[in-house]
N, C-alpha and C. Protein backbone atom coordinates (compact mmCIF):
# COMPACT_ATOMS: atom_id res chain seq x y z
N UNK A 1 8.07 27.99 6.91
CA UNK A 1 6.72 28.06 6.42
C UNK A 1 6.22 26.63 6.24
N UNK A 2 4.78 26.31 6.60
CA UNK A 2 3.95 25.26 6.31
C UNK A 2 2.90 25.31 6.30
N UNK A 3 2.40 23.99 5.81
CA UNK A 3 1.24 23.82 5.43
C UNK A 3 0.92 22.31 5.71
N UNK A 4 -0.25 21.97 6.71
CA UNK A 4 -0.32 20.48 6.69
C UNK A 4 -1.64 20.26 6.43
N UNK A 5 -2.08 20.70 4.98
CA UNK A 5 -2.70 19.94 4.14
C UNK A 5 -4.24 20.54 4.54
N UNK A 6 -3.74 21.97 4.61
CA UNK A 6 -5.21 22.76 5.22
C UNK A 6 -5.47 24.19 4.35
N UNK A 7 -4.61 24.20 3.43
CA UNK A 7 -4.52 25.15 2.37
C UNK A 7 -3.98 27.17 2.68
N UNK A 8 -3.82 26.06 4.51
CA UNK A 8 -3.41 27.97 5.29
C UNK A 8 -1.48 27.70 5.34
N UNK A 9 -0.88 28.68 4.78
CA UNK A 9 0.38 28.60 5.21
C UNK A 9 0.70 28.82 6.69
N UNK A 10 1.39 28.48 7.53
CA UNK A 10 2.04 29.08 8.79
C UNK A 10 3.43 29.70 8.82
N UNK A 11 4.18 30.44 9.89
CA UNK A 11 5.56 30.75 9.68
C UNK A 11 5.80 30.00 11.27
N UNK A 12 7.22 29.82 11.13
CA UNK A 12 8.04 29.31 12.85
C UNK A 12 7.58 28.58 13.83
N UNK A 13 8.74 28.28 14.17
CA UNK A 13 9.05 26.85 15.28
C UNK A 13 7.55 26.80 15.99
N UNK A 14 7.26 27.94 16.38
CA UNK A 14 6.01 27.87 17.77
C UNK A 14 5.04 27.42 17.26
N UNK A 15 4.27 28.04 15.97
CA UNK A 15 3.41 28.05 15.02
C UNK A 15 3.45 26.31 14.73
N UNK A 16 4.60 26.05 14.43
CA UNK A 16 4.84 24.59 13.68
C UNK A 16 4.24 23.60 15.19
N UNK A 17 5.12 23.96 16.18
CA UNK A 17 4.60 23.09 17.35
C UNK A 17 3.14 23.59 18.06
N UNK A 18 2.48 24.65 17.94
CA UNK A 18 1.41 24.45 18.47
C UNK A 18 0.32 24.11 17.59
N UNK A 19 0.76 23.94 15.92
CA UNK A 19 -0.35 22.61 15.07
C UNK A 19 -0.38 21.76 15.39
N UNK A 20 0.96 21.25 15.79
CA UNK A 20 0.86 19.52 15.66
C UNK A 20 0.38 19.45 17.06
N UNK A 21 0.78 19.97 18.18
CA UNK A 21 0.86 19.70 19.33
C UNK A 21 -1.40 19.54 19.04
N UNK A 22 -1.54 20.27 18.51
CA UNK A 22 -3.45 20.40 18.95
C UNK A 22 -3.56 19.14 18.00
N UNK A 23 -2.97 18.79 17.49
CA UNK A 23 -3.32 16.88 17.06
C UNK A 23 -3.41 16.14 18.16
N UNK A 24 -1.81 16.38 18.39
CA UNK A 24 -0.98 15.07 19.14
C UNK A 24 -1.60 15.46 20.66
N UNK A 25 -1.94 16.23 20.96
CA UNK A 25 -1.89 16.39 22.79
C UNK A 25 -2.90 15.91 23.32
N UNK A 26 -4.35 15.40 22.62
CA UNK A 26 -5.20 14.95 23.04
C UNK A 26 -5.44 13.22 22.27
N UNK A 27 -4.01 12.79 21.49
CA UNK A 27 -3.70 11.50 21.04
C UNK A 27 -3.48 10.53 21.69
N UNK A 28 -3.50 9.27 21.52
CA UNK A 28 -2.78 7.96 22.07
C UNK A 28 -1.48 8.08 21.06
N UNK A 29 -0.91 6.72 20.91
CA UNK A 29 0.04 6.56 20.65
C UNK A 29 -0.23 6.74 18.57
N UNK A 30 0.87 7.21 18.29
CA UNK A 30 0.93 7.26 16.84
C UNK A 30 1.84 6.71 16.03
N UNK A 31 2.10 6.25 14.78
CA UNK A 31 3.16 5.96 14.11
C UNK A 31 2.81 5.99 12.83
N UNK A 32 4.12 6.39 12.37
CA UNK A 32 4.53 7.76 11.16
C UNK A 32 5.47 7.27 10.23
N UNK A 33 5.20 6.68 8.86
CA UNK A 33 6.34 6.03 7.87
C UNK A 33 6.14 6.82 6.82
N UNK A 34 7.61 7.18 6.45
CA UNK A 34 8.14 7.96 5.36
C UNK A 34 8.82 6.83 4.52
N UNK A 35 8.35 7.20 2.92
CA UNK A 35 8.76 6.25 2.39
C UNK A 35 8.92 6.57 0.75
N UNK A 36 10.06 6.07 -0.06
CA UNK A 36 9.94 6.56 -1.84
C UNK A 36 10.30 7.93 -1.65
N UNK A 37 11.37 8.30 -0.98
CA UNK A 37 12.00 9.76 -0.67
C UNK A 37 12.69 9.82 -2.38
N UNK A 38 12.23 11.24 -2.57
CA UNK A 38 13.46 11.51 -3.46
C UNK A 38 13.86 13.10 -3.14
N UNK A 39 15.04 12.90 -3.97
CA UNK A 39 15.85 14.39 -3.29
C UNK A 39 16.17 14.79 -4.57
N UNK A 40 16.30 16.08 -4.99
CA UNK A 40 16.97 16.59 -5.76
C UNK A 40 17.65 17.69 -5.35
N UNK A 41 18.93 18.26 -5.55
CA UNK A 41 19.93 19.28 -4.96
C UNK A 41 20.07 19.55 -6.07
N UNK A 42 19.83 20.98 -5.98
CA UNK A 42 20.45 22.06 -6.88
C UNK A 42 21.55 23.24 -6.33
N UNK A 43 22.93 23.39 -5.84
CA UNK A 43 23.91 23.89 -4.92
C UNK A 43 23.24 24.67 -3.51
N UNK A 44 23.37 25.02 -3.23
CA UNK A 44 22.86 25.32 -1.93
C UNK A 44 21.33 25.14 -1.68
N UNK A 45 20.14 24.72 -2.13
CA UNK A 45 18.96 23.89 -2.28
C UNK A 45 18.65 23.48 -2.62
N UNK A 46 17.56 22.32 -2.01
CA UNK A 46 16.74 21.03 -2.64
C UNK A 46 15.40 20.94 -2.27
N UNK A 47 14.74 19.96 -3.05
CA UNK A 47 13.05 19.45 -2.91
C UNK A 47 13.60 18.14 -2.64
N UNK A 48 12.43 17.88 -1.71
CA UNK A 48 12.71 16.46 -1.39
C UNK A 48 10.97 16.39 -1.06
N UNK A 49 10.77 14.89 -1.83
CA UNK A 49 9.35 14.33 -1.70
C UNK A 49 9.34 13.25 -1.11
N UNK A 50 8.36 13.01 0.10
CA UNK A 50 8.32 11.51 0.24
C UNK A 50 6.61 11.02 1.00
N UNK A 51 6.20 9.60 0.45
CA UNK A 51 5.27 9.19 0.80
C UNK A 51 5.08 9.50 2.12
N UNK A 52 4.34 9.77 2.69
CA UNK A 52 3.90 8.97 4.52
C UNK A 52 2.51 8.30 4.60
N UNK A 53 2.60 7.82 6.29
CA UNK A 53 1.64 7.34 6.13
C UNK A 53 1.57 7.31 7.67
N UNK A 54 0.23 7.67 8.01
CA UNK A 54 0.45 8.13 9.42
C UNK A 54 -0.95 7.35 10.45
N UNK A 55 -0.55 6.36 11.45
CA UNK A 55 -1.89 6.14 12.15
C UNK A 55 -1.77 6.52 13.69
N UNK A 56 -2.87 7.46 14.01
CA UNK A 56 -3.66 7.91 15.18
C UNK A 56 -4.43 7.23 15.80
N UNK A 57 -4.29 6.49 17.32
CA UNK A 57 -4.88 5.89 18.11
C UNK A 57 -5.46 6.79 18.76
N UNK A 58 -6.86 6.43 19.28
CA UNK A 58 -7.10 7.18 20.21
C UNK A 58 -6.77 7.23 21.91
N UNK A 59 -7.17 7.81 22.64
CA UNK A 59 -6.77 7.13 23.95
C UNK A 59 -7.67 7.47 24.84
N UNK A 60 -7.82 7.14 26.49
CA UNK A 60 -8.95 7.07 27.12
C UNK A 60 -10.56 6.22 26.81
N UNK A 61 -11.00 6.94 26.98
CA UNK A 61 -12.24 6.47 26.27
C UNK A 61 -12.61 6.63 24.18
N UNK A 62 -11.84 7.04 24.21
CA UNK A 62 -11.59 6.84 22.73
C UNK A 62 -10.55 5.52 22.14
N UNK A 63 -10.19 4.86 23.10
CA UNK A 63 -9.02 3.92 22.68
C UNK A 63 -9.28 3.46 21.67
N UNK A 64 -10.52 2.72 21.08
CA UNK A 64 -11.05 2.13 20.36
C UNK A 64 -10.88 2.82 19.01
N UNK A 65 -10.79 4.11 19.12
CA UNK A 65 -11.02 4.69 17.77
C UNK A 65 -9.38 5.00 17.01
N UNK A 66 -9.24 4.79 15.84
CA UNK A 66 -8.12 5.32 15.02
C UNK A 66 -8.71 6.20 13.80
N UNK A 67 -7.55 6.87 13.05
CA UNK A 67 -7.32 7.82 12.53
C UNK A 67 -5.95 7.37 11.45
N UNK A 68 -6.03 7.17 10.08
CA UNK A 68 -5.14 7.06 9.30
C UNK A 68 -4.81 8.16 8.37
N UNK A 69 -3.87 9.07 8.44
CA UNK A 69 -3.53 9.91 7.06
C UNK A 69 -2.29 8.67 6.16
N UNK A 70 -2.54 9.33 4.95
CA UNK A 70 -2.12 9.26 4.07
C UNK A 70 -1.84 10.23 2.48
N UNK A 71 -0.22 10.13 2.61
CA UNK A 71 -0.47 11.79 1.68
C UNK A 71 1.06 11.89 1.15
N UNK A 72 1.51 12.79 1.23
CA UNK A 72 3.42 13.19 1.02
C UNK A 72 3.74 14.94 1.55
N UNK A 73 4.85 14.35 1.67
CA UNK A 73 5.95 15.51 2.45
C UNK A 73 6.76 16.31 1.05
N UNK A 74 6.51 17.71 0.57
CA UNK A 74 7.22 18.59 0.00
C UNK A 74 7.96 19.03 0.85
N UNK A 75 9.16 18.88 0.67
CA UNK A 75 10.05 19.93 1.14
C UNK A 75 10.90 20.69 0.62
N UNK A 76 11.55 22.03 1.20
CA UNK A 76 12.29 22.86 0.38
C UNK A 76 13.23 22.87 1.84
N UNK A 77 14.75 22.82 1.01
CA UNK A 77 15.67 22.47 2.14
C UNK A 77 16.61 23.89 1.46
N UNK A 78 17.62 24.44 2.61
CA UNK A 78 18.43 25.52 2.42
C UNK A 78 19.78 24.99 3.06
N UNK A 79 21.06 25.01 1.91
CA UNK A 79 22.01 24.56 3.18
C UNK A 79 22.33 25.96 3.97
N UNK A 80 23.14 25.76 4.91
CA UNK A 80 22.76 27.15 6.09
C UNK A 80 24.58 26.80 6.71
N UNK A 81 25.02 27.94 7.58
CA UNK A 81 26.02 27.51 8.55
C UNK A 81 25.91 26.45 9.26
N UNK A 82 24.96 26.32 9.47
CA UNK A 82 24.77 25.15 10.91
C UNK A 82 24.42 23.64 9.87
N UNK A 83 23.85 23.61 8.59
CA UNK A 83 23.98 22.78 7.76
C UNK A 83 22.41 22.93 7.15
N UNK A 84 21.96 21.87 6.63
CA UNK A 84 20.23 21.62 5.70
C UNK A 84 19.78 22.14 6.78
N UNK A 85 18.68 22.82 6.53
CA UNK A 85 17.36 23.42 6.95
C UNK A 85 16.37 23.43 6.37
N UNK A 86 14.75 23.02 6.52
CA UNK A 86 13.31 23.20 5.48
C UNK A 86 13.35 23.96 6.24
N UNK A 87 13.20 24.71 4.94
CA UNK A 87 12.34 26.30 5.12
C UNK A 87 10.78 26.08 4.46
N UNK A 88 10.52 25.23 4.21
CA UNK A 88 9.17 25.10 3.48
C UNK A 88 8.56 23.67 3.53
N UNK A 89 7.98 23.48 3.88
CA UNK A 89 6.83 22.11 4.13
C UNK A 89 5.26 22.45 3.70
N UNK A 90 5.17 21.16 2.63
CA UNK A 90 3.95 21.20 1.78
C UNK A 90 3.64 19.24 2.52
N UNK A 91 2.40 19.43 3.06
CA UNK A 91 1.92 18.27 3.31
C UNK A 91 0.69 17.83 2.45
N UNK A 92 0.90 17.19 1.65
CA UNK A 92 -0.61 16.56 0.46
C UNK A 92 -1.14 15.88 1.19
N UNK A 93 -2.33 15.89 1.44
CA UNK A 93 -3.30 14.62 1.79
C UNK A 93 -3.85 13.94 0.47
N UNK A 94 -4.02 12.71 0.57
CA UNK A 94 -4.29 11.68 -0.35
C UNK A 94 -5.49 11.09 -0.02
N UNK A 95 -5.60 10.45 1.08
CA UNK A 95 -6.87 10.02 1.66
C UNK A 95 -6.78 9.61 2.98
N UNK A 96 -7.70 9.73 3.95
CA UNK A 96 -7.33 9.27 5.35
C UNK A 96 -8.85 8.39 5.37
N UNK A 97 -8.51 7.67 6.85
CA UNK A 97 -9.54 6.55 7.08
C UNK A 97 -9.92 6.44 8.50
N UNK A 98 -10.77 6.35 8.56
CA UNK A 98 -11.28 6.05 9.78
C UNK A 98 -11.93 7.16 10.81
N UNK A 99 -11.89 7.68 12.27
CA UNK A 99 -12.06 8.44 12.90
C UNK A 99 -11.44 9.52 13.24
N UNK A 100 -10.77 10.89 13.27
CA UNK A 100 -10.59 12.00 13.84
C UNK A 100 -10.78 12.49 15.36
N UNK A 101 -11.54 11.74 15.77
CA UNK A 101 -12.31 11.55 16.93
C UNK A 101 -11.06 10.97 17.97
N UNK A 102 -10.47 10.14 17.29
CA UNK A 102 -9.12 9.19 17.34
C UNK A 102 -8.51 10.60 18.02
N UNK A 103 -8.23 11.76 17.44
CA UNK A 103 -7.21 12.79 17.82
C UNK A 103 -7.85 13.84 18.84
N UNK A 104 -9.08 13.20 19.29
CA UNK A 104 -9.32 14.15 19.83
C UNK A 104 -10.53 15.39 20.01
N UNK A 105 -10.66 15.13 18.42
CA UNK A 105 -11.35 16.04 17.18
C UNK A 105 -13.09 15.95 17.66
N UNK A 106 -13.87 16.61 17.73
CA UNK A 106 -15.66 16.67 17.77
C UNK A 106 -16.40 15.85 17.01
N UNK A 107 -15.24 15.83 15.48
CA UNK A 107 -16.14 16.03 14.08
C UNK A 107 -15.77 14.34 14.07
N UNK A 108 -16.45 13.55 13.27
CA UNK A 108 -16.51 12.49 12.48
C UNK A 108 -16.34 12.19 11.19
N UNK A 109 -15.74 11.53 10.18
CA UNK A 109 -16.00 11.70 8.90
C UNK A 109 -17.24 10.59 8.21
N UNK A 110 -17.83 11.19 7.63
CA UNK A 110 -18.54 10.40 7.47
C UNK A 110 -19.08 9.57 5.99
């Protein structure tokens, strides 16, 4: 299950990759820092929080334009046979900057 900071939950892998993918597929290049992680484990699960901070180039005729999030990563982790697994992702937005347009997007912020 997730949520990236749009107040709709989603379930599974496909779901998870065809959000991001409608970011990323009409993106330039991006880069993504996680940072001030903390973990807490309680026996077979944990929360783990951590800063990010994310910038979106645009590309083509958008090159010019970027796109900054900024926010944190909830997670809920399960240990499993195969080992840790999130079963749950909470993405906060904090504030972003610049263009959307950067990803692709119609809209502008203004």
């Amino acid at each position: 299950m997730f949520d990236y900071a749009e107040g709709v939950e989603r379930k599974g892998l496909t779901q998870m990759r065809t959000r991001i993918s409608g970011f990323l597929v009409n993106c330039g290049p991006t880069h993504h820092l996680l940072g001030s992680i903390i973990v807490e484990v309680q026996g077979n699960t944990a929360l783990t929080k951590a800063y990010i901070q994310s910038r979106h180039q645009g590309m083509g005729d958008r090159s010019n334009l970027y796109f900054d999030a900024n926010g944190e990563y909830i997670d809920h982790w399960e240990r499993r046979d195969v080992g840790w697994r999130i079963v749950k992702r909470l993405a906060v937005s904090m504030f972003t900057e610049g263009d959307p347009r950067a990803m692709g997007s119609d809209q502008s912020i203004n």
